[in-house]
C-alpha atoms as a PDB file:
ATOM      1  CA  UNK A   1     -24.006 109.210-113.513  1.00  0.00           C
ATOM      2  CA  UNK A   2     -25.484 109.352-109.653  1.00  0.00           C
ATOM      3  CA  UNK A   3     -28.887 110.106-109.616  1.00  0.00           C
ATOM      4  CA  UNK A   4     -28.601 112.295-106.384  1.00  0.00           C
ATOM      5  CA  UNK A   5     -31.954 112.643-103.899  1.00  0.00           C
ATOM      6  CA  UNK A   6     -33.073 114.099-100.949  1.00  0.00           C
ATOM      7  CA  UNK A   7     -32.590 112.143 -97.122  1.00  0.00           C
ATOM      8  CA  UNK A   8     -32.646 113.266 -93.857  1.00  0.00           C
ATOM      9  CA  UNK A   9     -29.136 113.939 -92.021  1.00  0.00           C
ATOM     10  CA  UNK A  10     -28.092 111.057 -89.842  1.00  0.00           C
ATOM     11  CA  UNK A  11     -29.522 112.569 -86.131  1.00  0.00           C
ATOM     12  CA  UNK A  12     -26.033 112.765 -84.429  1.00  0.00           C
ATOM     13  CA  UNK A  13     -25.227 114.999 -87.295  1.00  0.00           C
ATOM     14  CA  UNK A  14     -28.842 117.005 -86.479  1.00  0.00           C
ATOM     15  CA  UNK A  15     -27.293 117.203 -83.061  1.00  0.00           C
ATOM     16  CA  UNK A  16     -23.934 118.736 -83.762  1.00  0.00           C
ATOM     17  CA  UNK A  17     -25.573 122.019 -85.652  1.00  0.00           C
ATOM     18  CA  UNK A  18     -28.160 122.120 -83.307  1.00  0.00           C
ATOM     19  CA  UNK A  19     -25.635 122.491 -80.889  1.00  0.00           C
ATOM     20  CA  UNK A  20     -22.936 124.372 -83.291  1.00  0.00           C
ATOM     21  CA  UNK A  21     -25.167 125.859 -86.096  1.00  0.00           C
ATOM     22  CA  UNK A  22     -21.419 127.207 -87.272  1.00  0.00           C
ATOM     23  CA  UNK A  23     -21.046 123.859 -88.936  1.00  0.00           C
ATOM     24  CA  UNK A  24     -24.741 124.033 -90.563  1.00  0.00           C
ATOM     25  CA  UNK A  25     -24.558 123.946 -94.033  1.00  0.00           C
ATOM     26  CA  UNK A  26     -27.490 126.328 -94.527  1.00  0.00           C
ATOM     27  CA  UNK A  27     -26.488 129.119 -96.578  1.00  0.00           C
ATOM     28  CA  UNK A  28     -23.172 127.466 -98.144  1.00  0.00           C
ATOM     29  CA  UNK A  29     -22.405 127.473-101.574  1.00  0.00           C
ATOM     30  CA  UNK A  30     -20.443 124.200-103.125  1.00  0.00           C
ATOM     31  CA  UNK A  31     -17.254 125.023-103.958  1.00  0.00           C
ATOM     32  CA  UNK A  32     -13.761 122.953-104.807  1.00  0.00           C
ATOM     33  CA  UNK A  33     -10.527 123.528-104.035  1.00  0.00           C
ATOM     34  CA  UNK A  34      -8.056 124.482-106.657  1.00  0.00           C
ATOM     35  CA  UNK A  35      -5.321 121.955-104.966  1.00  0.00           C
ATOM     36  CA  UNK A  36      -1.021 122.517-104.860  1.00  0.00           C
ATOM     37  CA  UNK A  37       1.280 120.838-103.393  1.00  0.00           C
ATOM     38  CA  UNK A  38       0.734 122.646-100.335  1.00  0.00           C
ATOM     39  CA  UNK A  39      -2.971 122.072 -99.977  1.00  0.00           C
ATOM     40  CA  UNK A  40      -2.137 118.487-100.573  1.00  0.00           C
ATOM     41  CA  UNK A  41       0.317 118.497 -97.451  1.00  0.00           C
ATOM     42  CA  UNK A  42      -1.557 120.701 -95.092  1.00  0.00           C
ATOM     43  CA  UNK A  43      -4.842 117.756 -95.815  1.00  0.00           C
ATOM     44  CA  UNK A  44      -1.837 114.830 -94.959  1.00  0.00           C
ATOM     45  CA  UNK A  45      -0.533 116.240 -92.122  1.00  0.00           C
ATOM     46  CA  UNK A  46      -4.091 117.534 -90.660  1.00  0.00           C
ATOM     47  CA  UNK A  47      -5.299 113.457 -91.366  1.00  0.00           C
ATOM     48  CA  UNK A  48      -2.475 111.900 -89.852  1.00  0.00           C
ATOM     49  CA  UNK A  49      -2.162 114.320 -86.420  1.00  0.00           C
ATOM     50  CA  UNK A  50      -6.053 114.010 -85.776  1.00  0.00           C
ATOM     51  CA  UNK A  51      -6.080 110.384 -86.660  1.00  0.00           C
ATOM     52  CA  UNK A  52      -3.244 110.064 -83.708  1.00  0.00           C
ATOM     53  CA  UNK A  53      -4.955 111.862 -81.222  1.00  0.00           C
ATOM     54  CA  UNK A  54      -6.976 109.517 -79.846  1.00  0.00           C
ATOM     55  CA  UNK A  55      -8.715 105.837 -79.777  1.00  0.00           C
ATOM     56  CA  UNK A  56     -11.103 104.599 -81.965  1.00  0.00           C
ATOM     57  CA  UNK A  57     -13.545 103.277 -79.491  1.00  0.00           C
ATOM     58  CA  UNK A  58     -17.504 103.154 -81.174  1.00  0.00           C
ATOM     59  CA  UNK A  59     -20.119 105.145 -79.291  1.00  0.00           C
ATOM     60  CA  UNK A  60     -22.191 102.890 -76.957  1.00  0.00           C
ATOM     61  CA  UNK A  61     -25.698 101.461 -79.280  1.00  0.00           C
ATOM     62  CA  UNK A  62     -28.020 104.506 -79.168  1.00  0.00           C
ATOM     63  CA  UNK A  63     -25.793 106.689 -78.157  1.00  0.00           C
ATOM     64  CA  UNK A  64     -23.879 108.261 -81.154  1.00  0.00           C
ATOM     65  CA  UNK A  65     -22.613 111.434 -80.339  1.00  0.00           C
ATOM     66  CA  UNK A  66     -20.992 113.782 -83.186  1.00  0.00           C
ATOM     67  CA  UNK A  67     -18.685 115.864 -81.765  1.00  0.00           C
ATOM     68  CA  UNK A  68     -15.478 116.222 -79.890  1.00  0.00           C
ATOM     69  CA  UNK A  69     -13.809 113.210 -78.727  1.00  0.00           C
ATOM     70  CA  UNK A  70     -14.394 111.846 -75.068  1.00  0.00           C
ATOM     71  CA  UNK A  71     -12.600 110.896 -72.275  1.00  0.00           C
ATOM     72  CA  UNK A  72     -12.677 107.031 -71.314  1.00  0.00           C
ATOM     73  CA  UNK A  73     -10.590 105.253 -68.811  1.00  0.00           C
ATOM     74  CA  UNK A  74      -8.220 108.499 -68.863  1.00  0.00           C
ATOM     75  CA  UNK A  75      -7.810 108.114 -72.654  1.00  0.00           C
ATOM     76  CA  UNK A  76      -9.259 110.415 -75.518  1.00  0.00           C
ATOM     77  CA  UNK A  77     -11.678 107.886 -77.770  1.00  0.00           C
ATOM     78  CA  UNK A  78     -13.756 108.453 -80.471  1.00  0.00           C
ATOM     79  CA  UNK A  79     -15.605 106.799 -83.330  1.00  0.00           C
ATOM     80  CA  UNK A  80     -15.260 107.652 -87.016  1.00  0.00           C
ATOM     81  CA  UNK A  81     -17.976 110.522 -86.764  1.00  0.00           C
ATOM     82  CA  UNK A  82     -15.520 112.141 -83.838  1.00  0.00           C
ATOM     83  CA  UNK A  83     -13.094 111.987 -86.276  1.00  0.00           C
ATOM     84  CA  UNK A  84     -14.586 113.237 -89.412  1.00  0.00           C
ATOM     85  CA  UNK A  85     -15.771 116.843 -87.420  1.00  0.00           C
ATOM     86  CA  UNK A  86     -12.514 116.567 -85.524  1.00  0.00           C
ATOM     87  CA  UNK A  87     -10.952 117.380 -89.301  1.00  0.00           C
ATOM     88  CA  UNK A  88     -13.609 119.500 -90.733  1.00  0.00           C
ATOM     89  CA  UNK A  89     -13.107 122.205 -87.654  1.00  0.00           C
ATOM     90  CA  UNK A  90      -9.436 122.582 -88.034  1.00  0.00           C
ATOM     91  CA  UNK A  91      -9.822 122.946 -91.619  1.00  0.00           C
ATOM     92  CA  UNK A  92     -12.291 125.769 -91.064  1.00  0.00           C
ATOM     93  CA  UNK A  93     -10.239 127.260 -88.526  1.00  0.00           C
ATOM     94  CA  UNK A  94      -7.791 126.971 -91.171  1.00  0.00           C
ATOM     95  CA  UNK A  95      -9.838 128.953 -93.559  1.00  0.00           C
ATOM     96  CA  UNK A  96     -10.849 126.286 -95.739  1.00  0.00           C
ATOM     97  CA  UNK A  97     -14.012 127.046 -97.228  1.00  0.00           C
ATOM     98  CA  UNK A  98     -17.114 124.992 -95.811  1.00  0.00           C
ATOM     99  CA  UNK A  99     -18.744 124.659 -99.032  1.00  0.00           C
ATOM    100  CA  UNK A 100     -15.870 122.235 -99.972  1.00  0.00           C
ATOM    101  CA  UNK A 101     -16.114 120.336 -96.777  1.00  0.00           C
ATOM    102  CA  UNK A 102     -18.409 117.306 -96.506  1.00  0.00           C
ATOM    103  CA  UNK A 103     -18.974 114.977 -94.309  1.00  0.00           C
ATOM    104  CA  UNK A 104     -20.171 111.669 -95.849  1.00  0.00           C
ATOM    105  CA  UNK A 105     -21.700 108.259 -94.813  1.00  0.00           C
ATOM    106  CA  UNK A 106     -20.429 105.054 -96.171  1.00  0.00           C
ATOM    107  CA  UNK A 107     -20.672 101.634 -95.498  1.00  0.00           C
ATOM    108  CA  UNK A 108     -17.786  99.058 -95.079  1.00  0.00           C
ATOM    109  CA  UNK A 109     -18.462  95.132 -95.101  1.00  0.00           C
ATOM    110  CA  UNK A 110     -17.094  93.729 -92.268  1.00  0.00           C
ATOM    111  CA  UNK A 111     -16.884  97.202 -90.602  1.00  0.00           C
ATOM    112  CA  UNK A 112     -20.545  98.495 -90.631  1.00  0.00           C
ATOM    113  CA  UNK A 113     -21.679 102.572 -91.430  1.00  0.00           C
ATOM    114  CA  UNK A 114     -18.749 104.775 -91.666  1.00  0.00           C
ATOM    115  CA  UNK A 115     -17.982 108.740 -91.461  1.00  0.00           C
ATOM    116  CA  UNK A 116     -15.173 110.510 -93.244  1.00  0.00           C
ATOM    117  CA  UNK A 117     -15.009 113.934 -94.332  1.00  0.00           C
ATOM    118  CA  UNK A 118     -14.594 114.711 -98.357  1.00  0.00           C
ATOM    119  CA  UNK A 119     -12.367 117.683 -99.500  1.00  0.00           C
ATOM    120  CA  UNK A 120     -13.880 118.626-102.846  1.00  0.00           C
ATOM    121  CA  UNK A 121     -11.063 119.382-105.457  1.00  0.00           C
ATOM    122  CA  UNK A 122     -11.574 121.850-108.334  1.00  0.00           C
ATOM    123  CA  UNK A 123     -11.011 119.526-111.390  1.00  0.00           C
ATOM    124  CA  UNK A 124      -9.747 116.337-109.554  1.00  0.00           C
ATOM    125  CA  UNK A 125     -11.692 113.752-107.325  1.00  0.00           C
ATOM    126  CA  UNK A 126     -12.948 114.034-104.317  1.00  0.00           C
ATOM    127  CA  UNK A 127     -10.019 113.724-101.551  1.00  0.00           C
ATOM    128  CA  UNK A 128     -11.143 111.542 -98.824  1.00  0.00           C
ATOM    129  CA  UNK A 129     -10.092 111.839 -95.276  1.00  0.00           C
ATOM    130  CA  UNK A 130     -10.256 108.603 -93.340  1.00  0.00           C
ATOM    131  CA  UNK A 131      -9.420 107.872 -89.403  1.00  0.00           C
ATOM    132  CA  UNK A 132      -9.005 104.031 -91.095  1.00  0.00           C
ATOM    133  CA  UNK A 133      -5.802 105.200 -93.269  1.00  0.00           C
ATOM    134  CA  UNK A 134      -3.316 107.916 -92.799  1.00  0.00           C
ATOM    135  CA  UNK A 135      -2.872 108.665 -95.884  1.00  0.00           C
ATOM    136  CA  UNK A 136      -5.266 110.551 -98.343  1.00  0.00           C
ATOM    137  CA  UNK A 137      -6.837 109.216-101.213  1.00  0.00           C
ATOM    138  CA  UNK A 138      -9.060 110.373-104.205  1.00  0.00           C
ATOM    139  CA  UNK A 139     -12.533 108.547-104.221  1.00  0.00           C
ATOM    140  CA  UNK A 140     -12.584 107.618-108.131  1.00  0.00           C
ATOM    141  CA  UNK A 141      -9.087 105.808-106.944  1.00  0.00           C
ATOM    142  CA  UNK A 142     -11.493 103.783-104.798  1.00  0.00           C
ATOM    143  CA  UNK A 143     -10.097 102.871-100.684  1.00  0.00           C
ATOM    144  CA  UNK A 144      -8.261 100.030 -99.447  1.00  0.00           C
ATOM    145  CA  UNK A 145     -10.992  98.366 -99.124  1.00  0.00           C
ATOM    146  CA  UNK A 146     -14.928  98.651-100.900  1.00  0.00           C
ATOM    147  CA  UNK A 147     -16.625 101.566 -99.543  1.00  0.00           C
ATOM    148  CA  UNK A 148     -20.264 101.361-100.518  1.00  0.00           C
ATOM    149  CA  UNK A 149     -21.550 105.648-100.423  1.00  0.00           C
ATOM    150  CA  UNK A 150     -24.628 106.116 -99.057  1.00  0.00           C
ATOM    151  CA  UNK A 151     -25.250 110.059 -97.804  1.00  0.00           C
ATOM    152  CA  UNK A 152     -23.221 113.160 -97.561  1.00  0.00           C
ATOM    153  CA  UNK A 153     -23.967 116.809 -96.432  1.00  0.00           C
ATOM    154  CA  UNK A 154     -25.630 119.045 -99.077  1.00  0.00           C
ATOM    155  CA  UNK A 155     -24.228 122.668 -99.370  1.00  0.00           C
ATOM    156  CA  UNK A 156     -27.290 125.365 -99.119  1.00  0.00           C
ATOM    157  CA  UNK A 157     -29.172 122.553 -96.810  1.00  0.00           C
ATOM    158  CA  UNK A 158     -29.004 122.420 -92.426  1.00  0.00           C
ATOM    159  CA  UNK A 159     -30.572 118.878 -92.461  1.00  0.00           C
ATOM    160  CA  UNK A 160     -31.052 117.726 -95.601  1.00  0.00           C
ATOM    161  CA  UNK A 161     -28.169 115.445 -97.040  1.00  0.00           C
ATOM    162  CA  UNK A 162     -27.267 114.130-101.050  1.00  0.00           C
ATOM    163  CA  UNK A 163     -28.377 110.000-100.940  1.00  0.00           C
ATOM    164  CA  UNK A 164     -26.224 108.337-102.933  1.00  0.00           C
ATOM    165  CA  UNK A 165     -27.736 105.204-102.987  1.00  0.00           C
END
């Protein structure tokens, strides 16, 4: 069992719902999807478009920027944070509810800290959207590669994240 504790949102994430407090997670109850074969599609088709829309190109050091992707060199870039909100606003637009939604912090050897966004499932894993893989996969099925968790949003909180350390 995870022992889960209190840490303070990463601050481009403190950024964002300053800027957007739509996204805040103040006021949101947890909740899990009750998943079909539709919901299954409509979360492999979503992955796959945004994951093709632009370049993963990291944010310059002490600079990281959540939010939409940027133009560079006449090409849309973004890093895996760009990518991860990229997802979790079409799925609200598509009336998903936020509650299930969360955006969580991992580290990769050989990669460094990395942001994907988690669909919570009623009775099933976690469902884990990456901009590394187009393809979905359920967390307890573990990545392609070892994903170490670290922090992930906290329903009811703005700026206070689960560390899952």
């Amino acid at each position: 069992m995870i022992a889960w504790a209190p840490t303070w949102a990463p601050k481009g994430y403190r950024e964002l719902v300053a800027a957007d407090p739509s996204l805040s997670m103040k006021g949101v109850k947890p909740t899990g999807i009750m998943m079909t074969g539709g919901k299954w599609a409509e979360l492999s088709v979503l992955n796959a478009r945004v994951n093709r829309m632009a370049m993963h190109v990291n944010d310059p050091p002490g600079q990281d920027k959540w939010g939409p992707f940027r133009m560079l060199d006449s090409r849309r870039v973004g890093d895996c944070n760009d990518f991860a909100v990229h997802k979790l606003r079409a799925l609200i637009k598509a009336g998903w509810p936020r509650g299930a939604l969360l955006l969580s912090v991992c580290h990769i050897e050989d990669v460094g800290y990395h942001c994907v966004l988690l669909v919570q499932c009623r009775g099933l894993p976690a469902a884990c959207m990456d901009s590394r893989d187009e393809g979905i996969w359920a967390v307890d099925d573990g990545p392609p590669s070892s994903y170490t968790w670290l922090s992930q949003e906290k329903p009811g909180q703005s700026f206070w994240w689960r560390n899952m350390k």
